[in-house]
Protein backbone atom coordinates (compact mmCIF):
# COMPACT_ATOMS: atom_id res chain seq x y z
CA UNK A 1 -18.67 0.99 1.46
CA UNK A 2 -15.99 -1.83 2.09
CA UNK A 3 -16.47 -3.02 -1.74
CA UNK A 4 -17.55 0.05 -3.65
CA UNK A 5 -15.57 0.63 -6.57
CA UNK A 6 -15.24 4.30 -6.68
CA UNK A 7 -14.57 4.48 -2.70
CA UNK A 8 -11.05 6.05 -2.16
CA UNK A 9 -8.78 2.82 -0.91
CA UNK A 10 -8.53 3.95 2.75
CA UNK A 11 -12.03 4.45 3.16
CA UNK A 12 -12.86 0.93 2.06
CA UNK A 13 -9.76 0.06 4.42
CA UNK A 14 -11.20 2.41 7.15
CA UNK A 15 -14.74 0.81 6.84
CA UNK A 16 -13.54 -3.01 7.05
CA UNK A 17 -11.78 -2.34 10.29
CA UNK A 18 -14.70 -0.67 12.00
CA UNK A 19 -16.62 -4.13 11.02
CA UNK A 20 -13.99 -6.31 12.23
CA UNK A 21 -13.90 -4.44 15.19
CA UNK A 22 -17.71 -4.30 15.53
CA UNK A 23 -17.42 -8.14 15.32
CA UNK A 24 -15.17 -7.81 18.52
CA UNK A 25 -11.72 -7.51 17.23
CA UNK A 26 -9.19 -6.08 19.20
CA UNK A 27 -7.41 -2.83 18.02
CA UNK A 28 -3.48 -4.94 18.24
CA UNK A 29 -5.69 -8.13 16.11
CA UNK A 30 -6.57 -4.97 13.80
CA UNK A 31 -3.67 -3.74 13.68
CA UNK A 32 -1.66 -6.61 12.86
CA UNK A 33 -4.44 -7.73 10.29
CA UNK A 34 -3.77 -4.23 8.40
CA UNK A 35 -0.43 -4.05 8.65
CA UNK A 36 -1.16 -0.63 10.71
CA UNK A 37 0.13 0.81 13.97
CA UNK A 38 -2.57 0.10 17.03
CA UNK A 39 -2.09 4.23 16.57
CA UNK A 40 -3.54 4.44 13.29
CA UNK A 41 -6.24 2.05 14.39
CA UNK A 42 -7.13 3.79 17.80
CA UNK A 43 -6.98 6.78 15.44
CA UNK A 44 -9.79 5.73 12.97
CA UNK A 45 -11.74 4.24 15.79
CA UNK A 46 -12.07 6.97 17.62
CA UNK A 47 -12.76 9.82 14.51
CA UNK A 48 -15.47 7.37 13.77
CA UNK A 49 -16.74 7.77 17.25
CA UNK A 50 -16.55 11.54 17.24
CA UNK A 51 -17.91 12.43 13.87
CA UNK A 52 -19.92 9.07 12.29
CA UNK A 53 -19.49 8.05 9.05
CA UNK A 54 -18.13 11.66 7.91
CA UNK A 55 -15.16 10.26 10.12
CA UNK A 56 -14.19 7.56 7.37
CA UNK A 57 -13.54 10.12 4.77
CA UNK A 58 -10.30 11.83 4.46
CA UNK A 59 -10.43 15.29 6.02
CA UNK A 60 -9.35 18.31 3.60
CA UNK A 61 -5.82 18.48 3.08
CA UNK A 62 -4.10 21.27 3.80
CA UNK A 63 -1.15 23.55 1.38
CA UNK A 64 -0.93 25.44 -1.58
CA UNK A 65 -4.43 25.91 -2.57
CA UNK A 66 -4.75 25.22 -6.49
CA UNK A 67 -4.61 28.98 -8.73
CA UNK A 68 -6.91 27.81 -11.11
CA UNK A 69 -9.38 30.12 -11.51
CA UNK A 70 -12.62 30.60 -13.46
CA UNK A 71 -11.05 32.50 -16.18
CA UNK A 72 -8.14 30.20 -16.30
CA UNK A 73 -10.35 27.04 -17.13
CA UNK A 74 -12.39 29.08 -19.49
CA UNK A 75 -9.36 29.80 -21.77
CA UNK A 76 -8.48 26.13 -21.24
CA UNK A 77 -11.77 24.95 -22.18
CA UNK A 78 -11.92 27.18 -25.25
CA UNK A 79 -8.75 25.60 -26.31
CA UNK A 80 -10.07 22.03 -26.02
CA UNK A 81 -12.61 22.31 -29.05
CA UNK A 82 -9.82 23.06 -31.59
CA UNK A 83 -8.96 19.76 -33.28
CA UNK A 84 -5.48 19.00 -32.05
CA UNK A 85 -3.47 17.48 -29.55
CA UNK A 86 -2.41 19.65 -26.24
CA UNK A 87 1.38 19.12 -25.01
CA UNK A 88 2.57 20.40 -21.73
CA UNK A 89 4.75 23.02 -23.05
CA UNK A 90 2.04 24.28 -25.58
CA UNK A 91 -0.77 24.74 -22.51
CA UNK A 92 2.34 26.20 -20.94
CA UNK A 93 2.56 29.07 -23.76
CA UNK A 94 -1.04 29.55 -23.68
CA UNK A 95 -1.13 30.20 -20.36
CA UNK A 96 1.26 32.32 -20.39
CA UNK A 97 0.46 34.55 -23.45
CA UNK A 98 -3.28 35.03 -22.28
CA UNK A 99 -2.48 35.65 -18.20
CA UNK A 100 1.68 36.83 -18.34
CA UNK A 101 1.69 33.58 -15.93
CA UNK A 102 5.01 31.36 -15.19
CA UNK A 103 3.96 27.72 -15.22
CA UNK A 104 6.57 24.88 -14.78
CA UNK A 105 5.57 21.75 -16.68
CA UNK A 106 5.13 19.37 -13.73
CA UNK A 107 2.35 21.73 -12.95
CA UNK A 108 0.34 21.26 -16.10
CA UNK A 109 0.86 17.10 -15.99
């Protein structure tokens, strides 16, 4: 997990310090080793206690969910097989002419 190439960055982070520590390090060696508070360490150590190797992963994060919905990507999709290039502000008007939606362009990037 440590050296997989499509494992996020701080679960290969999150995995090397439950080795080290494993291997006896201490949670201030850890966190000094990491440049990471003894709090984020403690933190890690102990989800990994409590929940196993689910505990690496990041939990769901929480906010806005994303509007997207079925019928949304299906227009999108649609779209895709015409032979052209897409610009923000032209998925922008699609959007909006097929759902009467108001879509900013930093949400489409």
């Amino acid at each position: 997990m440590e050296l997989g190439a499509g494992v996020h960055p701080k679960v290969r982070l999150r995995a090397s310090l439950l080795r080290l520590h494993r291997e006896g390090w201490t949670a201030s060696r850890l966190a000094i080793h990491f440049a990471r508070t003894e709090q984020s360490i403690h933190n890690a150590l102990t989800r990994f206690e409590q929940h196993g190797v689910q505990g690496i992963a990041d939990a769901l994060r929480s906010g806005r969910p994303v509007k997207v919905l079925p019928v949304h990507e299906a227009v999108l999709m649609g779209k895709l097989d015409e032979d052209r290039l897409w610009t923000a502000a032209q998925w922008i008007e699609v959007l909006g002419e097929a759902f009467k939606l108001q879509i900013t362009p930093q949400t489409v990037r």
